[in-house]
Structure formats: C-alpha cells, structure tokens
N, C-alpha and C. Protein backbone atom coordinates (compact mmCIF):
# COMPACT_ATOMS: atom_id res chain seq x y z
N UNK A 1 0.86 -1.17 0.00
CA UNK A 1 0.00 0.00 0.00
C UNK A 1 0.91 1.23 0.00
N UNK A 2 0.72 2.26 -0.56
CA UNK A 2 1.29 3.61 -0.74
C UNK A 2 1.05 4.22 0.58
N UNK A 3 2.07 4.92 0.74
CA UNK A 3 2.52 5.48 1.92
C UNK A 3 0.66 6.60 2.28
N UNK A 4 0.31 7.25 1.07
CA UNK A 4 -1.01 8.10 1.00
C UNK A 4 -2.01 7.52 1.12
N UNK A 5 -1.91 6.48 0.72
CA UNK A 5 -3.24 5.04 1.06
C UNK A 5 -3.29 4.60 2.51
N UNK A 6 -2.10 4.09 3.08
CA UNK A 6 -1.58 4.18 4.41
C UNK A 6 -2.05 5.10 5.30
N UNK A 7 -1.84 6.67 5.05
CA UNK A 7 -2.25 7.53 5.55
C UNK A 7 -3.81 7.87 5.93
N UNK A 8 -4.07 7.17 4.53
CA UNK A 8 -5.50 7.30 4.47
C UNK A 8 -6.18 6.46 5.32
N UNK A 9 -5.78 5.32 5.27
CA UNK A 9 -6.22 4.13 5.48
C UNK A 9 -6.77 4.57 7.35
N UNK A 10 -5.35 5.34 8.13
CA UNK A 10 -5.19 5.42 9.05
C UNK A 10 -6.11 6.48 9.88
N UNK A 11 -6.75 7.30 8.78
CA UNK A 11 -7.44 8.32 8.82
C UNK A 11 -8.83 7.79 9.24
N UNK A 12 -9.61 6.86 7.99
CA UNK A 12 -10.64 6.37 8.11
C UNK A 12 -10.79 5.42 9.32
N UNK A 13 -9.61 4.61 9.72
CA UNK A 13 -9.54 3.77 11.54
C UNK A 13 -9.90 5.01 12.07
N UNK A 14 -9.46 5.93 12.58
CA UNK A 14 -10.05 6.94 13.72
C UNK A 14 -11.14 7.23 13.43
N UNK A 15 -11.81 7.60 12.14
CA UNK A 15 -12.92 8.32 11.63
C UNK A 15 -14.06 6.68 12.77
N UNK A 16 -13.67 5.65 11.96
CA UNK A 16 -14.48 4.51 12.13
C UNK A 16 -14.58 4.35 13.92
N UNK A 17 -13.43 4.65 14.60
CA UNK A 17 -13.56 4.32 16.06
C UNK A 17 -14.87 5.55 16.71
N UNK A 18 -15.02 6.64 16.16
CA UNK A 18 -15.42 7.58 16.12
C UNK A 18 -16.95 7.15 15.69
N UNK A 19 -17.29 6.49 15.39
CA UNK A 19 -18.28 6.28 14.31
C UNK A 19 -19.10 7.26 13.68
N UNK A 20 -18.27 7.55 12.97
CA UNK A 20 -18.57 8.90 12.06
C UNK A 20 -18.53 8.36 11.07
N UNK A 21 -18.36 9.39 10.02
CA UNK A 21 -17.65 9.51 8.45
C UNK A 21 -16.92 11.22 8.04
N UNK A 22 -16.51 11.04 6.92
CA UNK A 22 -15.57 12.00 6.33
C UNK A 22 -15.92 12.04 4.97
N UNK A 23 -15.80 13.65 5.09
CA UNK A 23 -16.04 14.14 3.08
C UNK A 23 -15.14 13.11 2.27
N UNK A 24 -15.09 13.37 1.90
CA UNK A 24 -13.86 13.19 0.28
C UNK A 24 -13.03 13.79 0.17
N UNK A 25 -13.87 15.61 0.48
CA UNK A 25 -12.59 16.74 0.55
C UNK A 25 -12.08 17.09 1.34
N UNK A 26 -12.59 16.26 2.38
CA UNK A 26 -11.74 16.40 4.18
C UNK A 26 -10.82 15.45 4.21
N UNK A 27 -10.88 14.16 3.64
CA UNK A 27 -10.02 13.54 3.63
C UNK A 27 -9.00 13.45 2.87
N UNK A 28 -9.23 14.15 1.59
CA UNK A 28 -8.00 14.89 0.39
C UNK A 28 -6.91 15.45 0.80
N UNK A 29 -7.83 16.47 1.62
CA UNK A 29 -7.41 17.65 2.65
C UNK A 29 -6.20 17.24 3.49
N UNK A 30 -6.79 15.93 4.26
CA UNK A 30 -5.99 15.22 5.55
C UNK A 30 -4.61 15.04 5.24
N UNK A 31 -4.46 14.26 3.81
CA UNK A 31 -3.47 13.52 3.16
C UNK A 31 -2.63 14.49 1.71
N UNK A 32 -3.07 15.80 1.87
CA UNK A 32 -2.54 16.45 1.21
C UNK A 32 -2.82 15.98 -0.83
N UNK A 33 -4.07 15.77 -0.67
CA UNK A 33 -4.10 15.62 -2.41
C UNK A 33 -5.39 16.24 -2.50
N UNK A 34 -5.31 16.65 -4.03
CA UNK A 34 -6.65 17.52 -4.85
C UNK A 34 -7.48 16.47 -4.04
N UNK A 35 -9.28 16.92 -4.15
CA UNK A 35 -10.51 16.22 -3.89
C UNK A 35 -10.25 15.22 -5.56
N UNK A 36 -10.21 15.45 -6.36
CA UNK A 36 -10.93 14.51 -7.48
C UNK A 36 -9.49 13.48 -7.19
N UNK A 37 -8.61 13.55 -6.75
CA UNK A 37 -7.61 12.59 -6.55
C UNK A 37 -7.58 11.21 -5.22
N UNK A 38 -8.71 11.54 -4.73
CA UNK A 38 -8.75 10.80 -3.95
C UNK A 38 -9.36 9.34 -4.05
N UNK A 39 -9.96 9.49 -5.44
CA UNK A 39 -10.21 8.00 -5.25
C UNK A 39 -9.38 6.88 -5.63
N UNK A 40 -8.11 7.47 -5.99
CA UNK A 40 -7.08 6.70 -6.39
C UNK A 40 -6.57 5.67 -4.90
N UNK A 41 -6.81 6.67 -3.92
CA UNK A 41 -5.98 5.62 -2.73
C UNK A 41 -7.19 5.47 -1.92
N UNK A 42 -8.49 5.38 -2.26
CA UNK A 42 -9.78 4.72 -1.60
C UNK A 42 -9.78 3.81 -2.84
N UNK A 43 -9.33 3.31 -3.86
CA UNK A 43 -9.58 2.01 -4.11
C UNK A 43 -8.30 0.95 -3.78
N UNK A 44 -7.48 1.58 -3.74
CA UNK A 44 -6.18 1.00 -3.29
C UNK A 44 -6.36 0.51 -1.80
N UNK A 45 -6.88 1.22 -0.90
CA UNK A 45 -7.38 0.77 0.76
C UNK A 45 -8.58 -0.33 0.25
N UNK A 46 -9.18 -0.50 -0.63
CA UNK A 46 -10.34 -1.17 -1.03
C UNK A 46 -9.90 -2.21 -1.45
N UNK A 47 -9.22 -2.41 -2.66
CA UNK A 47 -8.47 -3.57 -2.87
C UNK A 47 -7.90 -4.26 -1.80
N UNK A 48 -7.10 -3.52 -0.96
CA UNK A 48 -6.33 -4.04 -0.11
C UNK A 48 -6.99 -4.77 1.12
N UNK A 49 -7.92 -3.90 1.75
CA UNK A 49 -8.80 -4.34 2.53
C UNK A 49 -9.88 -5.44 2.96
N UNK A 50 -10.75 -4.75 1.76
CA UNK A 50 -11.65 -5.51 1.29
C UNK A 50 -11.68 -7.02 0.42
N UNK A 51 -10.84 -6.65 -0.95
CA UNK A 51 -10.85 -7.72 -1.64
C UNK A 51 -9.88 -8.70 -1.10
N UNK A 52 -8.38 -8.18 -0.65
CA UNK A 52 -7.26 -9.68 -0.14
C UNK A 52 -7.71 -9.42 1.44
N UNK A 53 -7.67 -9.28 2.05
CA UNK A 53 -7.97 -9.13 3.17
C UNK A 53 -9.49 -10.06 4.03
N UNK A 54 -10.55 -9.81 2.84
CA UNK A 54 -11.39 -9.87 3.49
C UNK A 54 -12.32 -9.05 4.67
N UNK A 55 -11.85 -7.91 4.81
CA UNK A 55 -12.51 -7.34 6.14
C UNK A 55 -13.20 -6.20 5.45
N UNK A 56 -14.23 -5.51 5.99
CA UNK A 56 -15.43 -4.90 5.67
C UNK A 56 -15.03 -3.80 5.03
N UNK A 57 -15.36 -2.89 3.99
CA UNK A 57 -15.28 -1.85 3.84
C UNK A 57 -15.13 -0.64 3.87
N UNK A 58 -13.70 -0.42 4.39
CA UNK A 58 -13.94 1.06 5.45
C UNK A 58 -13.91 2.32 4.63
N UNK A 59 -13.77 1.76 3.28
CA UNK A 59 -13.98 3.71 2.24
C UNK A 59 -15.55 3.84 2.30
N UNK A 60 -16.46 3.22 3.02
CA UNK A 60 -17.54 3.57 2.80
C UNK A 60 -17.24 4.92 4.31
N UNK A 61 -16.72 5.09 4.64
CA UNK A 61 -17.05 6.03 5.85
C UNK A 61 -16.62 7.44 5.10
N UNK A 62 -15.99 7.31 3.61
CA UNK A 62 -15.83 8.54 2.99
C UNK A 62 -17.35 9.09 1.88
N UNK A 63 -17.52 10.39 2.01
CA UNK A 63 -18.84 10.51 1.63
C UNK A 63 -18.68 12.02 0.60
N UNK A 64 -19.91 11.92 0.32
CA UNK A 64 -20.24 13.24 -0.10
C UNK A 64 -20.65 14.31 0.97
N UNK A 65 -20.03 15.86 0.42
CA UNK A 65 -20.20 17.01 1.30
C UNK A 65 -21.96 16.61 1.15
N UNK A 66 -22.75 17.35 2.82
CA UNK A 66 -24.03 17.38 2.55
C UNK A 66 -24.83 16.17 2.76
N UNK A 67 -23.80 15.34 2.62
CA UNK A 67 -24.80 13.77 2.48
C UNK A 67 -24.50 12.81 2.75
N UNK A 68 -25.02 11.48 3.32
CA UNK A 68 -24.58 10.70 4.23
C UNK A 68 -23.86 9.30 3.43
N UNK A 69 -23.71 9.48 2.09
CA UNK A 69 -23.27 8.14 1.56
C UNK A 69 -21.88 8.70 0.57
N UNK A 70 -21.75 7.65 0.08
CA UNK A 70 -20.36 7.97 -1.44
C UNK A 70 -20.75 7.39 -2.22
N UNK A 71 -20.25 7.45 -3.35
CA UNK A 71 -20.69 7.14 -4.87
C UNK A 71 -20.90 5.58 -5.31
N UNK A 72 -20.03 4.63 -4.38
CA UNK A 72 -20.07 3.04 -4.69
C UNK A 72 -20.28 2.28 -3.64
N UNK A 73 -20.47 1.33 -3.49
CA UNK A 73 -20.63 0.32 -2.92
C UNK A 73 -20.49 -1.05 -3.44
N UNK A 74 -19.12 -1.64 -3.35
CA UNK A 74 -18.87 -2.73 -4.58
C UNK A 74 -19.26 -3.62 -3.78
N UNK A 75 -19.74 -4.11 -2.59
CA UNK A 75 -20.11 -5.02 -1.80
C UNK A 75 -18.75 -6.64 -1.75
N UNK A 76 -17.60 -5.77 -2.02
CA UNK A 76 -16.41 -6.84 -2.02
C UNK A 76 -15.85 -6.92 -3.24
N UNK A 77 -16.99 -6.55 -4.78
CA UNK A 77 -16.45 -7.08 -6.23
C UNK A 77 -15.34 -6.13 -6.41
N UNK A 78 -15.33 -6.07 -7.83
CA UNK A 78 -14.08 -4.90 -7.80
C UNK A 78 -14.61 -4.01 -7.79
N UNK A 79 -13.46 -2.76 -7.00
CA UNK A 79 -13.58 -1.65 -6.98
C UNK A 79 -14.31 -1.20 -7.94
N UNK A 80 -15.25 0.23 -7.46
CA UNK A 80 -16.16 1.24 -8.14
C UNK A 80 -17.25 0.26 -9.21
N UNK A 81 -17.46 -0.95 -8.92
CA UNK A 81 -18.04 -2.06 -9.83
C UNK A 81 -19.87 -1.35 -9.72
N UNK A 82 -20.10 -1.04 -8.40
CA UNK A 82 -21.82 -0.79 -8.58
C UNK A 82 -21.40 0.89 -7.43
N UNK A 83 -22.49 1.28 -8.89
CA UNK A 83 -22.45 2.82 -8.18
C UNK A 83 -23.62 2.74 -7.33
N UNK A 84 -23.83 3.08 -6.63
CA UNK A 84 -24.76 3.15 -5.22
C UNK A 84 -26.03 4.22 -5.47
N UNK A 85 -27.22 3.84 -5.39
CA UNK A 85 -28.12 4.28 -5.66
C UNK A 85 -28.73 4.55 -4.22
N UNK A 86 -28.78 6.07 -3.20
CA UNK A 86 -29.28 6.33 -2.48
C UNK A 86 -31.14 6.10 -2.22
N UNK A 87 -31.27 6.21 -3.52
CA UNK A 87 -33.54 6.24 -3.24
C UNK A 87 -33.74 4.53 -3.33
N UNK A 88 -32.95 3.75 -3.71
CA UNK A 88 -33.09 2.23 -3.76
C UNK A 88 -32.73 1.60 -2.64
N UNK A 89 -33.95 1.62 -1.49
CA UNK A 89 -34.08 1.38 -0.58
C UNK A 89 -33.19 -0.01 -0.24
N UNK A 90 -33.36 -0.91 -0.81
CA UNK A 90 -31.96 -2.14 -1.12
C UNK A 90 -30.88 -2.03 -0.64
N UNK A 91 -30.38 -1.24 -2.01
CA UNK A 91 -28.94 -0.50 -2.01
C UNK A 91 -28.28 0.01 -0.60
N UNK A 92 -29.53 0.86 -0.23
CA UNK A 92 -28.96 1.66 1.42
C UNK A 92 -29.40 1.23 2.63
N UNK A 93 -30.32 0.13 2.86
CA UNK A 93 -30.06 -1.08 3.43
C UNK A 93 -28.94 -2.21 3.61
N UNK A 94 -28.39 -1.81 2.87
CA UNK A 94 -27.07 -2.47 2.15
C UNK A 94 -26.01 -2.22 2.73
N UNK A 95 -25.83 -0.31 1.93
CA UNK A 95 -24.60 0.09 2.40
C UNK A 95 -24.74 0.78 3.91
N UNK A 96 -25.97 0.56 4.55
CA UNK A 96 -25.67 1.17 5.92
C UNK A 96 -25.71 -0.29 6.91
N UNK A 97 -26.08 -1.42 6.77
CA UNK A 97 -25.63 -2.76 7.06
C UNK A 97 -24.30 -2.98 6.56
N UNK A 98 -23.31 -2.67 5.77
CA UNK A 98 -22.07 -2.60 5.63
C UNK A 98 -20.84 -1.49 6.40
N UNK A 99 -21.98 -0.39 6.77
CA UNK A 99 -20.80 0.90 7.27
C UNK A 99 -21.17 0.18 8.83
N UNK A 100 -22.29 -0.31 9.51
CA UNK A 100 -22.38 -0.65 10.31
C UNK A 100 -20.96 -2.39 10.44
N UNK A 101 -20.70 -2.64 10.09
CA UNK A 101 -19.85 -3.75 9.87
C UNK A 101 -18.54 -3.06 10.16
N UNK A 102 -18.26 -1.86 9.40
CA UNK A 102 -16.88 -1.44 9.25
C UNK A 102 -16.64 -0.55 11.34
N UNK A 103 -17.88 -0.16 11.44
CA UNK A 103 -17.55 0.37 12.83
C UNK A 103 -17.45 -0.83 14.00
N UNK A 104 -17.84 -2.11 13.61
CA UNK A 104 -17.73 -3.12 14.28
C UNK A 104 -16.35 -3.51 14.29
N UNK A 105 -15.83 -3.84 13.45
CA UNK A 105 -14.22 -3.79 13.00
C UNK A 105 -13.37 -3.17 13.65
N UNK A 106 -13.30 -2.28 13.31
CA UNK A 106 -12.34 -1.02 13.25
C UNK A 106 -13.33 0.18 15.09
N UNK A 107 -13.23 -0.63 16.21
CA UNK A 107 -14.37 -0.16 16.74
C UNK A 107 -13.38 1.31 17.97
C-alpha cells in the first residue's frame, strides 16, 4: 500500500472508532491531495482491505459534502463495480448494514 493510502487508510480507523464519516474533501485535505484525486488511494485501501484481506469496507465512511453516503458500494467485487443508488431502498439497506460492519471492525 502507498505510503497516502496508508495515511489514508489510518485516517478512516479513527474516523471509524469515532463512528462517524468523512467528506472526500476532508479527507484529500488530511493527506494532502486535490478532492478529485482521492479515489485513487480509496480504491487501493479497497483492494487491499476488502478484496485480499477480506474485512469490511472502510472507504464507505468517505462521503459526499451534505450527504450521508459515497458514490459506490462494490459489496467486495471490484472496486467502483456498482455505483450506489441512495432512493433504492436495497442498495442503502445495504450500504448502511455494511458501514455498520466497518464500525464493528475497526471499533
């Protein structure tokens, strides 16, 4: 993992003990990169995490300003695989049974 992924990674553990979440552009912010650059090392923590790892999803605790979710929810597949549909009651049954997982984890 990249030293900024790392960083990141380390960011979202506190965020998660916290049981909170974090912008996108707060967490850009944290780790010193543009906002549109950040999803480079939230799929890299994702890969890493999620797919070899096995353990729950913790880029879901990164979100949109204003709003309580982020753009994907790959539910383990590959990265950015299903974009997350907030009004599809499913979907956010889903991803808030999953962010609930990641604060279990990471507690």
């Amino acid at each position: 993992m990249s030293p900024k992924s790392q960083q990141c990674l380390n960011i979202l553990i506190g965020i998660s003990k916290n049981k909170s979440t974090i912008t996108y552009g707060d967490l850009a912010k944290q780790i010193g990169v543009a906002a549109q650059g950040i999803g480079r090392f939230l799929n890299e923590i994702y890969s890493d995490i999620t797919i070899n790892q096995q353990l729950p999803d913790i880029t879901l605790l990164a979100v949109y300003s204003k709003k309580t979710y982020g753009l994907y929810n790959s539910a383990g597949g590959t990265a950015q695989s299903i974009v997350f549909d907030p009004n599809e009651p499913v979907q956010m049954a889903q991803y808030l049974s999953d962010r609930q997982k990641v604060y279990a984890q990471w507690p």
